[in-house]
C-alpha atoms as a PDB file:
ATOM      1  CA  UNK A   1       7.778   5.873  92.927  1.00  0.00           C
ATOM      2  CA  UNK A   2       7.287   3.888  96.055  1.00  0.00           C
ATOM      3  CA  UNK A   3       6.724   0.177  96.460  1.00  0.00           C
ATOM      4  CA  UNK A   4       5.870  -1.076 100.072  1.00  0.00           C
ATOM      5  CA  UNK A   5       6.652  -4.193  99.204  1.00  0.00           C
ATOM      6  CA  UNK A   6      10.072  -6.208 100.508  1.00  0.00           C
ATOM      7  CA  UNK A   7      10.873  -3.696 103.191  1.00  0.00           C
ATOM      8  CA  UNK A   8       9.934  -1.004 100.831  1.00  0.00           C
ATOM      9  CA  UNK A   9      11.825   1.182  97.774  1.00  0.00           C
ATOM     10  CA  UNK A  10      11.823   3.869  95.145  1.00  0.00           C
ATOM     11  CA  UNK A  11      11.659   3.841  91.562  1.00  0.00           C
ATOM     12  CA  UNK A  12      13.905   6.939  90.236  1.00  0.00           C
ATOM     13  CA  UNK A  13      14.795   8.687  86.982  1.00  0.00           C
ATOM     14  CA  UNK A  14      17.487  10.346  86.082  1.00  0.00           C
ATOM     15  CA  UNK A  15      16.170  12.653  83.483  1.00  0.00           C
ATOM     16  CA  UNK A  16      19.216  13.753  81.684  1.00  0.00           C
ATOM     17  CA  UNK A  17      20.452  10.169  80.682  1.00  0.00           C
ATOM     18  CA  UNK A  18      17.035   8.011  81.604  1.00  0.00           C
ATOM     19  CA  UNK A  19      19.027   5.960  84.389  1.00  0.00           C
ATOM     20  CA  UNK A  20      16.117   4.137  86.204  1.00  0.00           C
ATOM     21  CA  UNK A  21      17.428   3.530  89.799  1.00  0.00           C
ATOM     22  CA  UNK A  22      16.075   0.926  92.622  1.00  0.00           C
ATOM     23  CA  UNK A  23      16.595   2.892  95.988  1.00  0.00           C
ATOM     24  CA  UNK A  24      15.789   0.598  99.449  1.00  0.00           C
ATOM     25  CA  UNK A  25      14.078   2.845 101.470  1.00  0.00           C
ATOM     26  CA  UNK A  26      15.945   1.081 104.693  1.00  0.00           C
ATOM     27  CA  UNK A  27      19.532   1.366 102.830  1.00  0.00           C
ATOM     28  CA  UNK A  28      19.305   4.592 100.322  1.00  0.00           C
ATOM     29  CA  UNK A  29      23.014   3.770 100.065  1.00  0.00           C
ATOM     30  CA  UNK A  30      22.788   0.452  98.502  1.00  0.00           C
ATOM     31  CA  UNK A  31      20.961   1.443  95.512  1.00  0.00           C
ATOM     32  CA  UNK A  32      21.099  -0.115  92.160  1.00  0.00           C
ATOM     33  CA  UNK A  33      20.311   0.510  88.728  1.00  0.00           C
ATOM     34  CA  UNK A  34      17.431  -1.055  86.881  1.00  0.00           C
ATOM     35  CA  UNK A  35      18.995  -2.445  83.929  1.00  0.00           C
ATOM     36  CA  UNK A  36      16.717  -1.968  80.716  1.00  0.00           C
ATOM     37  CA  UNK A  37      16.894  -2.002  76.767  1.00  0.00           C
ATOM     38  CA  UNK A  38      14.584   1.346  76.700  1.00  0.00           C
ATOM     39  CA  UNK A  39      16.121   4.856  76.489  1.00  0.00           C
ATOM     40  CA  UNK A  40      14.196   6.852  79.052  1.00  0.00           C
ATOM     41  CA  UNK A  41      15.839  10.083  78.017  1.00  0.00           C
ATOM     42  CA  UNK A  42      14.151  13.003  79.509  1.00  0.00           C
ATOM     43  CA  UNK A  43      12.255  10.929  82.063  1.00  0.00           C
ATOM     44  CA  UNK A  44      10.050  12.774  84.316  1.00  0.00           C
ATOM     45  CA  UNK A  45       6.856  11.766  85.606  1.00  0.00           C
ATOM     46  CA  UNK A  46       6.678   8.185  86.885  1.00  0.00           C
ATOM     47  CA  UNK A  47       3.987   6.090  88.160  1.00  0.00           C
ATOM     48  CA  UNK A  48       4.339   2.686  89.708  1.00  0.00           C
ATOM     49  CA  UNK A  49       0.643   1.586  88.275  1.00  0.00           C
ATOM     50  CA  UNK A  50       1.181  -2.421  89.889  1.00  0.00           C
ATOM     51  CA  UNK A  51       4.015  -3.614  91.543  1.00  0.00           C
ATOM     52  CA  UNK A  52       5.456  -4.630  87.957  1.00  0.00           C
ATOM     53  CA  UNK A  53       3.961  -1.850  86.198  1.00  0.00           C
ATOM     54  CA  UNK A  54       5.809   1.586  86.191  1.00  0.00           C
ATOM     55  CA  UNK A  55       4.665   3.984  83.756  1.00  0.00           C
ATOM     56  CA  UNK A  56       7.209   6.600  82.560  1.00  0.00           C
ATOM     57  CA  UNK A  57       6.995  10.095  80.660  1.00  0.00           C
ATOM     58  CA  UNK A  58       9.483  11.298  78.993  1.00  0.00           C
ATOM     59  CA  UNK A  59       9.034  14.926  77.917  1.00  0.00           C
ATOM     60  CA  UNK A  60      11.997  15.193  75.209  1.00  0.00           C
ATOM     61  CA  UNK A  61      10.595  12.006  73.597  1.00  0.00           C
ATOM     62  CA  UNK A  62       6.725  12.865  73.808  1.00  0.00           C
ATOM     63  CA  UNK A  63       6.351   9.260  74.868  1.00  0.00           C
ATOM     64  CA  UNK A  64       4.825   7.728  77.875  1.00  0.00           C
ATOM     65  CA  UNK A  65       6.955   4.495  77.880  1.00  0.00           C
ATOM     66  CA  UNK A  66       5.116   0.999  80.209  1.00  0.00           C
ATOM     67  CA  UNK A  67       7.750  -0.758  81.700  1.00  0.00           C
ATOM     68  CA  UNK A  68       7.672  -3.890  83.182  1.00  0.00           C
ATOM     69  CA  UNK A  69       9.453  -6.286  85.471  1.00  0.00           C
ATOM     70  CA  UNK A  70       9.365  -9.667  86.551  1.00  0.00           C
ATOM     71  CA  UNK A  71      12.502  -9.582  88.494  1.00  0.00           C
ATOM     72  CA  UNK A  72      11.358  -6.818  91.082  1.00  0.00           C
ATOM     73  CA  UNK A  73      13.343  -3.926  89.252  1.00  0.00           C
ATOM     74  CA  UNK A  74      16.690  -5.657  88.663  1.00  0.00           C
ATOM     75  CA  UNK A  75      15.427  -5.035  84.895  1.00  0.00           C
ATOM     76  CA  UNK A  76      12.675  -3.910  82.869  1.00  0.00           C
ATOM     77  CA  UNK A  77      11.463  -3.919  79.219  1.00  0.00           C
ATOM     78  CA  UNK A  78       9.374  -2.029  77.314  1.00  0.00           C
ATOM     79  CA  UNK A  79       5.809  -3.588  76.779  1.00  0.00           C
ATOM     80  CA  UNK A  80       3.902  -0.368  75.620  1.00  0.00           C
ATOM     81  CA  UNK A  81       3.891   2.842  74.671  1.00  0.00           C
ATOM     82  CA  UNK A  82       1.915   6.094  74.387  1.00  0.00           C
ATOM     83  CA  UNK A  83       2.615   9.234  71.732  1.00  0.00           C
ATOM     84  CA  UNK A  84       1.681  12.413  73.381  1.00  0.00           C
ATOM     85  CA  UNK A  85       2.933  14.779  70.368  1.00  0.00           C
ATOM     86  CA  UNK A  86       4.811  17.613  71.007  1.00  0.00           C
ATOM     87  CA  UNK A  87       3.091  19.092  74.136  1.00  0.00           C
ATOM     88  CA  UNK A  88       6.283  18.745  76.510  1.00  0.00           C
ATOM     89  CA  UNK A  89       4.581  16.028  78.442  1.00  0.00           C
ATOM     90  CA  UNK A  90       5.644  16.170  82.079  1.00  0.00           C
ATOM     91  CA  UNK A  91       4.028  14.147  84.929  1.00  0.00           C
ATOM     92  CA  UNK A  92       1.198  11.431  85.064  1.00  0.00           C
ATOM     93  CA  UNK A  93      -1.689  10.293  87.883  1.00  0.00           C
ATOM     94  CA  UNK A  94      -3.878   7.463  87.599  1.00  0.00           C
ATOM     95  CA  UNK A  95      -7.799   7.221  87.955  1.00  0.00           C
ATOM     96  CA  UNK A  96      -7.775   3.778  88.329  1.00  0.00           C
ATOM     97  CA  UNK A  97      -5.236   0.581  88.249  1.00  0.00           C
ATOM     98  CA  UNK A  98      -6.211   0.775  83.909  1.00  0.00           C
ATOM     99  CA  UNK A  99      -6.552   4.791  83.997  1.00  0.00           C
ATOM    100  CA  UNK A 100      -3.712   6.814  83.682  1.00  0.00           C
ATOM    101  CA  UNK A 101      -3.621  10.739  82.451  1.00  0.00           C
ATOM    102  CA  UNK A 102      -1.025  12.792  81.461  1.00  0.00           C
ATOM    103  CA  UNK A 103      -0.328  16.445  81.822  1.00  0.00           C
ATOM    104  CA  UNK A 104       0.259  18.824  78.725  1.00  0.00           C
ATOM    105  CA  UNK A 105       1.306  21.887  79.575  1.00  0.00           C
ATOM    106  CA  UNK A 106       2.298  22.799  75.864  1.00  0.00           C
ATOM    107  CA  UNK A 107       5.219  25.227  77.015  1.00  0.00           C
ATOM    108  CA  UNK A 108       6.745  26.326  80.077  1.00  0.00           C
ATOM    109  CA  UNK A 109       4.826  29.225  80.125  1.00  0.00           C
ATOM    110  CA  UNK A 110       2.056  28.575  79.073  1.00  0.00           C
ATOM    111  CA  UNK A 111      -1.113  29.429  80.958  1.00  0.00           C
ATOM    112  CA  UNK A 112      -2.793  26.784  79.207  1.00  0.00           C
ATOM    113  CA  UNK A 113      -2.339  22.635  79.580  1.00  0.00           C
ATOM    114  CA  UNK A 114      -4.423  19.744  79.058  1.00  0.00           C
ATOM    115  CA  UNK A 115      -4.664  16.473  81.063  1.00  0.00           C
ATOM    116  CA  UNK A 116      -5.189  13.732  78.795  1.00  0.00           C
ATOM    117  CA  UNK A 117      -5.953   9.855  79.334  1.00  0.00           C
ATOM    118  CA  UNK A 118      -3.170   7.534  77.848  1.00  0.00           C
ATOM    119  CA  UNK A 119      -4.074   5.074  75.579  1.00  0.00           C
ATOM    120  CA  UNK A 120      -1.027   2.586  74.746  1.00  0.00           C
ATOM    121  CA  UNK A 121      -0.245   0.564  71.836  1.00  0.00           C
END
């Protein structure tokens, strides 16, 4: 996810291992990783909701996980998070800056999928 702030950089997953990692758009090669307590195995959709607010769905965890920073993504905790059940959640949009849905596609296949507003604990 993109942040224009500070000259600008990306939020990315690494879905296999849920490695969060700060990449300056300016300097790609300086990146860094976003050091965090929360296992963000499986990551795949992300949405940068505020610039402290980064939403993240994790598919093989049916869990939208709200992380937040107050460092600018040196590190992020866990404040919230939403069960989606198993419908192999994959990406997320918001409505609004309190509206966020989810996709459930059910199975890769499938010619059916549901978009769902997420409501966290």
């Amino acid at each position: 996810m993109f942040h224009p702030g500070e000259g600008g950089f990306l939020i990315v997953a690494k879905a296999n291992d849920g490695t969060l990692f700060k990449v300056p758009i300016s300097n790609p090669q300086s990146f860094t990783t976003v050091s965090k307590t929360q296992s963000l195995v499986g990551a795949d959709g992300l949405l940068l909701l505020t610039p402290e607010t980064l939403l993240v769905v994790s598919g093989s965890q049916q869990t939208v996980f709200r992380m937040n920073t107050t460092d600018t993504w040196a590190s992020a905790r866990a404040t919230s998070s939403f069960a989606t059940g198993a419908v192999g959640p994959t990406t997320i949009t918001r409505r609004s800056l309190t509206d966020a849905y989810v996709l459930y596609p059910y199975t890769a296949t499938s010619p059916f999928f549901e978009i769902v507003k997420a409501t966290f604990q």
